[in-house]
C-alpha atoms as a PDB file:
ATOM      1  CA  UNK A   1     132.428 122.396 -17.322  1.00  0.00           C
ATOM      2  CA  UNK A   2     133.821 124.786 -14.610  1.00  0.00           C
ATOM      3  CA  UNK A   3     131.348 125.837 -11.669  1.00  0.00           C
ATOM      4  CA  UNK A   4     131.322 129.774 -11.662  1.00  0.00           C
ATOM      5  CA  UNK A   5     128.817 129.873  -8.342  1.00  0.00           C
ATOM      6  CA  UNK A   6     131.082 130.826  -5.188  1.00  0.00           C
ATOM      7  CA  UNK A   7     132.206 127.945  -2.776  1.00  0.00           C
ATOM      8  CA  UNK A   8     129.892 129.082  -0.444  1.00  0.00           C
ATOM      9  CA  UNK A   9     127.065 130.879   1.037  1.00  0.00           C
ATOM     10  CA  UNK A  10     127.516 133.612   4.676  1.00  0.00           C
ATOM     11  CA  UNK A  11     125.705 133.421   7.833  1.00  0.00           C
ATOM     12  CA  UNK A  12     125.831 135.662  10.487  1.00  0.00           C
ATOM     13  CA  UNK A  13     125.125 134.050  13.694  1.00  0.00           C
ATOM     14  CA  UNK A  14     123.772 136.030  16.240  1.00  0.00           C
ATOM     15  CA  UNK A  15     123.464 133.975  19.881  1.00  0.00           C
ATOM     16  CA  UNK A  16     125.073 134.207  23.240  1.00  0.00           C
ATOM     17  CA  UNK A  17     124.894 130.915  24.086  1.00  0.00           C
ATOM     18  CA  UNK A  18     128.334 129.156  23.599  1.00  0.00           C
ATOM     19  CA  UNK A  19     127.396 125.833  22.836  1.00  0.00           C
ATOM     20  CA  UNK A  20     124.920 126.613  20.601  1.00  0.00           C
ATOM     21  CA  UNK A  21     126.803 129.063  18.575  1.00  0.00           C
ATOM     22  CA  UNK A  22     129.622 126.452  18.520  1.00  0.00           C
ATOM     23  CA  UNK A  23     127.101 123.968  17.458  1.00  0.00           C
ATOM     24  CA  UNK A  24     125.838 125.916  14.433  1.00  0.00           C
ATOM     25  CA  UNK A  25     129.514 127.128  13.418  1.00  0.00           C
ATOM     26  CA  UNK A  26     130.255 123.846  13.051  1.00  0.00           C
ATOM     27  CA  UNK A  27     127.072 122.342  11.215  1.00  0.00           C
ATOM     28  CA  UNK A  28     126.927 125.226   8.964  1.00  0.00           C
ATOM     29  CA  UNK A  29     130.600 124.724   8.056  1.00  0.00           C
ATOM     30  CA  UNK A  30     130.066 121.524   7.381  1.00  0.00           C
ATOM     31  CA  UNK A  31     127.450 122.275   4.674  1.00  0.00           C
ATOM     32  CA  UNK A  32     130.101 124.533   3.345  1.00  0.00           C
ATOM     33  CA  UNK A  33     128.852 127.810   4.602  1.00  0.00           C
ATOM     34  CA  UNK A  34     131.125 130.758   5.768  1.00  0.00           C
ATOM     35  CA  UNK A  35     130.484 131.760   9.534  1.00  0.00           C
ATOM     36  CA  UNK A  36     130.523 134.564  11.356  1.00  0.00           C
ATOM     37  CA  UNK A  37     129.661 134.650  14.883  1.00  0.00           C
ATOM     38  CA  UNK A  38     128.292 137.821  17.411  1.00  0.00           C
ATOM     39  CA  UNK A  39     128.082 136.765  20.700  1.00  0.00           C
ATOM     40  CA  UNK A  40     126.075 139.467  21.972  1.00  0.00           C
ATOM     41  CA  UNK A  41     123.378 142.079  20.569  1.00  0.00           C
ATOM     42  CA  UNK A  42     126.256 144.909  20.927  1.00  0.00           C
ATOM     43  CA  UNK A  43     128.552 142.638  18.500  1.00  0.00           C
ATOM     44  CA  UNK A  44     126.073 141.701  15.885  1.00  0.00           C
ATOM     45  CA  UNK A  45     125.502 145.522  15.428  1.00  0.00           C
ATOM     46  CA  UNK A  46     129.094 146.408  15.169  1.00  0.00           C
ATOM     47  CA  UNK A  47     129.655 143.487  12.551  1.00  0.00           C
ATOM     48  CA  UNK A  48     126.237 145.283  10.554  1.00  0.00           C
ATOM     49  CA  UNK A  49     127.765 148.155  10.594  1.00  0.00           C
ATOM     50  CA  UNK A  50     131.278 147.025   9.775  1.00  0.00           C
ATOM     51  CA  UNK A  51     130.871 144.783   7.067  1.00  0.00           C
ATOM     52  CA  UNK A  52     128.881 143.946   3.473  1.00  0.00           C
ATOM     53  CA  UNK A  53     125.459 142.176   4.064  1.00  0.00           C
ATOM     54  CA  UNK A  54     125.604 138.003   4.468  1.00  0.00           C
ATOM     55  CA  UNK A  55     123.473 135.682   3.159  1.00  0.00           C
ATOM     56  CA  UNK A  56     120.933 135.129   6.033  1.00  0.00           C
ATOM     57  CA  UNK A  57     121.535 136.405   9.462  1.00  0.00           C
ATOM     58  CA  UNK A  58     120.121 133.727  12.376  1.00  0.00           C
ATOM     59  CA  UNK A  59     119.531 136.271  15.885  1.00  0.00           C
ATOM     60  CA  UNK A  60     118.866 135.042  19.199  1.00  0.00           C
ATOM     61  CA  UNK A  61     115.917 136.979  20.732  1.00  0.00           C
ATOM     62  CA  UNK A  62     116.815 136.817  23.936  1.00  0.00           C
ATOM     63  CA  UNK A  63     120.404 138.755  23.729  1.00  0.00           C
ATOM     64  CA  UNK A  64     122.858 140.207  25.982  1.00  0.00           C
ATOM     65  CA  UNK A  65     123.124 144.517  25.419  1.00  0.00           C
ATOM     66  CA  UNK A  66     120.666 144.787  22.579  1.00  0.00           C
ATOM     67  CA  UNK A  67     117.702 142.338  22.494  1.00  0.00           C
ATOM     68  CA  UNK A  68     117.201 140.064  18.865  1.00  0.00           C
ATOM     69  CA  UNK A  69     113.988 142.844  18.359  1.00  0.00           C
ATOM     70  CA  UNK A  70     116.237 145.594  18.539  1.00  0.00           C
ATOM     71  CA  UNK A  71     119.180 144.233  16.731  1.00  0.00           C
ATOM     72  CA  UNK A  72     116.175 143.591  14.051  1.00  0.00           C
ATOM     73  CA  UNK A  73     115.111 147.217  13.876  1.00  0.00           C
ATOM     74  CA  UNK A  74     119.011 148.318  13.530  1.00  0.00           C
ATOM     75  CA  UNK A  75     119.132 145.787  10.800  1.00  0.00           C
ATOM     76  CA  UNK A  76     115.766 146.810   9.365  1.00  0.00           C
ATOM     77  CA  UNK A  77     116.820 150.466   9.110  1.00  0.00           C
ATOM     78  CA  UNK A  78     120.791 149.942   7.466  1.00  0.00           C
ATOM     79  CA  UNK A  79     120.518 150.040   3.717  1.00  0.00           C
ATOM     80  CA  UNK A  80     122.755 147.549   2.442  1.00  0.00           C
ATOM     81  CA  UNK A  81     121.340 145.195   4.824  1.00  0.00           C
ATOM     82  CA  UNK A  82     117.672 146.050   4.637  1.00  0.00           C
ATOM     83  CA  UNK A  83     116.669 143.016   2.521  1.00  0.00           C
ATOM     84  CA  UNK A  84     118.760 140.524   4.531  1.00  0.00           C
ATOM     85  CA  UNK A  85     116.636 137.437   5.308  1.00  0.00           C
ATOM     86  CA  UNK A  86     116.461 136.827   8.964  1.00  0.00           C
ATOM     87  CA  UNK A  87     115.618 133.570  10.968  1.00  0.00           C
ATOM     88  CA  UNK A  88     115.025 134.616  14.384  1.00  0.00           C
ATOM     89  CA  UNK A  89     115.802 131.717  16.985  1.00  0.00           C
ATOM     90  CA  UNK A  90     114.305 131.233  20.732  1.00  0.00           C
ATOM     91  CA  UNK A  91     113.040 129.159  23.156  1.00  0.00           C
ATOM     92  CA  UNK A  92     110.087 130.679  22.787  1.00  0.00           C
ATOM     93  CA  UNK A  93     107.439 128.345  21.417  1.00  0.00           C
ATOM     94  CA  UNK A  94     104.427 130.619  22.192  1.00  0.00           C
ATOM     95  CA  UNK A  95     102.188 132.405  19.644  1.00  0.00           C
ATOM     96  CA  UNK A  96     102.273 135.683  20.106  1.00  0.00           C
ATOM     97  CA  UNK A  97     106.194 135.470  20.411  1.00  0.00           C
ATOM     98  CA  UNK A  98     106.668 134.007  17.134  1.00  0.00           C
ATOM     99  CA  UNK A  99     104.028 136.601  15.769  1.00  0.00           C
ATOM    100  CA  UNK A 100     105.927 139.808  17.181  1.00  0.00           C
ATOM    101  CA  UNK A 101     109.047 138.295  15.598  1.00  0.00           C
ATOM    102  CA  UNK A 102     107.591 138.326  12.500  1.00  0.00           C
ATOM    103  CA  UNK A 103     105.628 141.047  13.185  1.00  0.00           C
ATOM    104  CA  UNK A 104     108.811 142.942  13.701  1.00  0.00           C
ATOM    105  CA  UNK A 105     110.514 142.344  10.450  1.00  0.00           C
ATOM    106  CA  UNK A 106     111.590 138.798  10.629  1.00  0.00           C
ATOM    107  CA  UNK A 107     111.813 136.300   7.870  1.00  0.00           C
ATOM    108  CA  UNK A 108     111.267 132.784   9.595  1.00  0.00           C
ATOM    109  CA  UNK A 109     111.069 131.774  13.135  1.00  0.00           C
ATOM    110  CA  UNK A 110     112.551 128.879  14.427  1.00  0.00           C
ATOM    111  CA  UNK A 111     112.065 127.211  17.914  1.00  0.00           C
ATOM    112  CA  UNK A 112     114.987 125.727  20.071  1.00  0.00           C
ATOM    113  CA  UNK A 113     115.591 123.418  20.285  1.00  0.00           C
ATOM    114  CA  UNK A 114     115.708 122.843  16.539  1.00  0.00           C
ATOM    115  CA  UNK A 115     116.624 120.267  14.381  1.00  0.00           C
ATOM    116  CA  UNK A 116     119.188 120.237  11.935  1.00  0.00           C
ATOM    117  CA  UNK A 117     117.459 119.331   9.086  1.00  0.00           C
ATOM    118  CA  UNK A 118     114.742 122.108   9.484  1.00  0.00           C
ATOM    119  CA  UNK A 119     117.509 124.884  10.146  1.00  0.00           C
ATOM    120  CA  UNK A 120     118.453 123.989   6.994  1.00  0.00           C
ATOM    121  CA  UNK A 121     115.499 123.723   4.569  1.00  0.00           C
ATOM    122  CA  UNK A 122     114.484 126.970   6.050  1.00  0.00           C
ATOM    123  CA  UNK A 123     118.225 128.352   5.261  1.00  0.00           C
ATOM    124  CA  UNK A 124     117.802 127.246   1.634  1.00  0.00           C
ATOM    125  CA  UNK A 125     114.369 128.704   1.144  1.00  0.00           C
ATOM    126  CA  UNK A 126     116.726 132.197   1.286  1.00  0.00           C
ATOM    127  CA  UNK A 127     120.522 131.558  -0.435  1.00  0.00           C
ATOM    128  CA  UNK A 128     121.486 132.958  -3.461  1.00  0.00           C
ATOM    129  CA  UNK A 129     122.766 129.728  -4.656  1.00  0.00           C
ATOM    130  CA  UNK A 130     123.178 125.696  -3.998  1.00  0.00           C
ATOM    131  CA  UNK A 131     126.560 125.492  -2.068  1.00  0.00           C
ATOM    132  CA  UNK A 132     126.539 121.483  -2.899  1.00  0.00           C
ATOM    133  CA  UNK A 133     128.598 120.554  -5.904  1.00  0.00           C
ATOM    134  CA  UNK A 134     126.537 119.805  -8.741  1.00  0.00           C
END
C-alpha cells in the first residue's frame, strides 16, 4: 500500500540568533520537516510575501528590523497566510509577555530555552499530517 501523504511538513523559522536557528534547522530536518529560515523581522516578511503559506511559522519576539509582534500583525493581515499557526519563541518567561503574544494573534508560546521534545508535541498539535512513516 503506497503512502499518498507528502514526505514532509514546512516550517518557517523566524530567529536571529545563529545558533539557534542552526539548531532548529537541523532538529526539524531530522524529523523530516522542510526548513526555511529568516534571519531577521525584514526577511520573514519578504519570504510572507514571496511565497505560499508553511505549515507552522516559529518567530522570535525579540527581532532585528521588525519585532516578532509586528511580523505577527503582517502575518495576521496577508490572506493566504491568515490561518497559519504560529509558535512564538522568547526568553521571555513572564506572564504578561506570554499573554500579549497570544493576545496578539499567536498560536502557542514557547520559552527558551526549550526542549526538544516540547517544540515538538506543540508542532504536531498544528501539521496537516504525520511526517513519520507509518
Amino acid at each position: 500500500m503506497s503512502d499518498q501523504r507528502p514526505s514532509s511538513a514546512s516550517v518557517l523559522v523566524v530567529e536571529d540568533d545563529e545558533l539557534i536557528s542552526t539548531l532548529l534547522k537541523f532538529l526539524l530536518e531530522r524529523e523530516r520537516y522542510t526548513v526555511h529560515l529568516a534571519a531577521d523581522g525584514r526577511a520573514g516578511l519578504d519570504y510572507i510575501r514571496q511565497h505560499p503559506p508553511t505549515s507552522v511559522v516559529l518567530m522570535d519576539v525579540m527581532l532585528p528590523y521588525m519585532d516578532g509582534f509586528e511580523l505577527l500583525r503582517e502575518l495576521r493581515a496577508s490572506e493566504p497566510w491568515r490561518k497559519t499557526r504560529v509558535i512564538m519563541l522568547s526568553a521571555k518567561s513572564q506572564g504578561s509577555d506570554i499573554a500579549r503574544a497570544l493576545d496578539a494573534g499567536a498560536d502557542d508560546y514557547l520559552v527558551k530555552p526549550f526542549k526538544p521534545e516540547e517544540l515538538f508535541a506543540r508542532i504536531r498539535r498544528y501539521r496537516p499530517f504525520d511526517p513519520t512513516p507509518p
